[in-house]
C-alpha atoms as a PDB file:
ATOM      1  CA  UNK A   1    -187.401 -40.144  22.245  1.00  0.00           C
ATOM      2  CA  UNK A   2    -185.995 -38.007  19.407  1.00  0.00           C
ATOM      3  CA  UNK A   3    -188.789 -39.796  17.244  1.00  0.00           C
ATOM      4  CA  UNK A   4    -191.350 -39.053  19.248  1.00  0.00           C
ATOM      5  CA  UNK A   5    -190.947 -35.837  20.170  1.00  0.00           C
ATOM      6  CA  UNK A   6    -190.707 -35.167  16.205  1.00  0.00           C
ATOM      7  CA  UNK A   7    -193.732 -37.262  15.955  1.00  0.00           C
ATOM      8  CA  UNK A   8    -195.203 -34.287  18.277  1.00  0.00           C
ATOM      9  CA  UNK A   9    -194.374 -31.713  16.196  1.00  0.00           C
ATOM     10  CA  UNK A  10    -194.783 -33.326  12.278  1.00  0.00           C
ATOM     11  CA  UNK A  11    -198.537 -35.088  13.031  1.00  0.00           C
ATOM     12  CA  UNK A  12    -199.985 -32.704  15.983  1.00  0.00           C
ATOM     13  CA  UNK A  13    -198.569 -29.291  14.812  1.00  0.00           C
ATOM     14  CA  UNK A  14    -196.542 -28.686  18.346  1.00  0.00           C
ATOM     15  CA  UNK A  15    -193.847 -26.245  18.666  1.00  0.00           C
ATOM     16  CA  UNK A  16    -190.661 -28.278  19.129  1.00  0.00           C
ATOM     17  CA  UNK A  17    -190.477 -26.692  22.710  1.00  0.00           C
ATOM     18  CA  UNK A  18    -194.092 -28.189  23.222  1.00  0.00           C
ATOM     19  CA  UNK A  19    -192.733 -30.999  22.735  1.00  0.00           C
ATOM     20  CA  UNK A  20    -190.142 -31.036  24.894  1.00  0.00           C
ATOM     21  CA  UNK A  21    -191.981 -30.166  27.969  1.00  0.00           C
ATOM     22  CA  UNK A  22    -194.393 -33.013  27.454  1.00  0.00           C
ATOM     23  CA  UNK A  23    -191.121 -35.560  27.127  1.00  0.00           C
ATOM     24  CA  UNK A  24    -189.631 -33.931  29.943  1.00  0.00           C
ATOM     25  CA  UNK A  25    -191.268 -32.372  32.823  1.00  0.00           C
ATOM     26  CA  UNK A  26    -194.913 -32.814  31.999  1.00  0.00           C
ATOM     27  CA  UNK A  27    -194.198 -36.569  31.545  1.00  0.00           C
ATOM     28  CA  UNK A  28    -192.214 -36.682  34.919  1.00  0.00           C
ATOM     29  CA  UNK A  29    -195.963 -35.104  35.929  1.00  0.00           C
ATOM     30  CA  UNK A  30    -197.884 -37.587  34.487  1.00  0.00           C
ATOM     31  CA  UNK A  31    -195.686 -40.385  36.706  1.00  0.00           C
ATOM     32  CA  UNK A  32    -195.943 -38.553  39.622  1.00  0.00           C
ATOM     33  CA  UNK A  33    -191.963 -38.412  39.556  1.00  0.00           C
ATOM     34  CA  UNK A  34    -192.167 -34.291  39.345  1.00  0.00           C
ATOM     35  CA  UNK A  35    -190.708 -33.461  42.414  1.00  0.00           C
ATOM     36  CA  UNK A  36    -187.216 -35.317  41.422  1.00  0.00           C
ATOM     37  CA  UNK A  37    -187.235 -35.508  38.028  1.00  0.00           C
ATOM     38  CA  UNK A  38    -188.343 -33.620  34.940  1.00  0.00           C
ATOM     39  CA  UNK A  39    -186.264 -30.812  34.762  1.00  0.00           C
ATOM     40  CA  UNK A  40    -182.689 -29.274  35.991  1.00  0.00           C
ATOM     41  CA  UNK A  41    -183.255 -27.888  39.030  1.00  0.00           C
ATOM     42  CA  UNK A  42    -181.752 -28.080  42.696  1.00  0.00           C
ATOM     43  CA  UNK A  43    -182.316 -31.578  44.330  1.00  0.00           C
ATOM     44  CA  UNK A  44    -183.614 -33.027  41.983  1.00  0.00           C
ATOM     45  CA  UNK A  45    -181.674 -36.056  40.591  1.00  0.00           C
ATOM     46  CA  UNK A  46    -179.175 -35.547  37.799  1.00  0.00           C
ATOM     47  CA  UNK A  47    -180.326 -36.967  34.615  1.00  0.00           C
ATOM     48  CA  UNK A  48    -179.598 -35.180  31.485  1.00  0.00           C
ATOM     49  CA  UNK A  49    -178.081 -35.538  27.732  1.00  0.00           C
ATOM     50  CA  UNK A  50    -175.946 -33.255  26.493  1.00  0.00           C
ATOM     51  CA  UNK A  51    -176.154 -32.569  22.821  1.00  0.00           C
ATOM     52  CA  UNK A  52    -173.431 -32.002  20.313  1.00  0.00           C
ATOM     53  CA  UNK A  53    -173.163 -28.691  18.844  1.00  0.00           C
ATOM     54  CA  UNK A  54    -176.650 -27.641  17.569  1.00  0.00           C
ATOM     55  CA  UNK A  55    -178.271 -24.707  16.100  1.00  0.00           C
ATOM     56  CA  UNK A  56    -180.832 -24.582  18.598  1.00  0.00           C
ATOM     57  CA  UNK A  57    -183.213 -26.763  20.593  1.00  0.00           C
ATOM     58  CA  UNK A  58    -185.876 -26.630  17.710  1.00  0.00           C
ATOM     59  CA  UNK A  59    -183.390 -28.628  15.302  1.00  0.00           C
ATOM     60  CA  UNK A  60    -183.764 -31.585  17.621  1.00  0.00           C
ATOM     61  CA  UNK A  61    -187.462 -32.918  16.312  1.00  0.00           C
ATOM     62  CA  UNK A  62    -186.387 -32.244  12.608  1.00  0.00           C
ATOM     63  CA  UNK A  63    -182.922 -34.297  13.158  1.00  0.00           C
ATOM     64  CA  UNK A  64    -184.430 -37.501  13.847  1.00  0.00           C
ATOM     65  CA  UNK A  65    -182.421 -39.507  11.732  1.00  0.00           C
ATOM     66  CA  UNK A  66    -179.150 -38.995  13.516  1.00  0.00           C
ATOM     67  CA  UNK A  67    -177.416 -39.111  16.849  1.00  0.00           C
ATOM     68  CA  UNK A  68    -177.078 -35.864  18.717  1.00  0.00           C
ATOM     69  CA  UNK A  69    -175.863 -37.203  22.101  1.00  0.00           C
ATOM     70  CA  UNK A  70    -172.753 -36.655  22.878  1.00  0.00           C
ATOM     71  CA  UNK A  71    -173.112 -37.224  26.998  1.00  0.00           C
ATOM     72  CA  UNK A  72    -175.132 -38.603  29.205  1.00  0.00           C
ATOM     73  CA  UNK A  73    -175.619 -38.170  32.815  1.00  0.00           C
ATOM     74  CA  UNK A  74    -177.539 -40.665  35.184  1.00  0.00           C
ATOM     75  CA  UNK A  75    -177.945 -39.470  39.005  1.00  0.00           C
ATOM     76  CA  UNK A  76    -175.224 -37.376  38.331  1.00  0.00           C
ATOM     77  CA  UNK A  77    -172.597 -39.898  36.883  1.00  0.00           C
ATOM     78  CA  UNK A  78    -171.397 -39.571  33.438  1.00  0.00           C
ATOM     79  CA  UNK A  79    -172.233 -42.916  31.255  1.00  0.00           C
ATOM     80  CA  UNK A  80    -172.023 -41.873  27.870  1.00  0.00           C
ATOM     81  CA  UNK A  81    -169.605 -39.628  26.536  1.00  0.00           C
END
């Protein structure tokens, strides 16, 4: 996903938060999925990535090349990290 979402921002000039929604929540959209997934809110399932110490959330498309994930969370159990 880290490709693509800099793909999103290198070849069709989106802002790196852009490009985020549309590989989060507007994807979840897409799927019809929106109502439990796509974003960290209440009741919705528990999926998320934690990063490793970053700058910001608009380094993320321009680090590509390496691993920022230092835990991840499926239906709210930890199985990376």
């Amino acid at each position: 996903m880290n490709l693509m979402i800099a793909f999103c921002c290198v070849q069709y000039k989106m802002t790196p938060e852009e490009a985020i929604h549309a590989a989060t929540i507007n994807s979840a959209y897409a799927m019809g999925i929106s109502e439990t997934h796509g974003s960290i809110a209440v009741g919705k399932k528990a999926n998320i990535l934690i990063t490793k110490e970053i700058p910001g959330y608009s380094f993320i498309p321009y680090s590509f090349g390496s691993n920022l994930i230092e835990t991840v969370i499926i239906n709210g159990k930890v199985v990376v990290g």
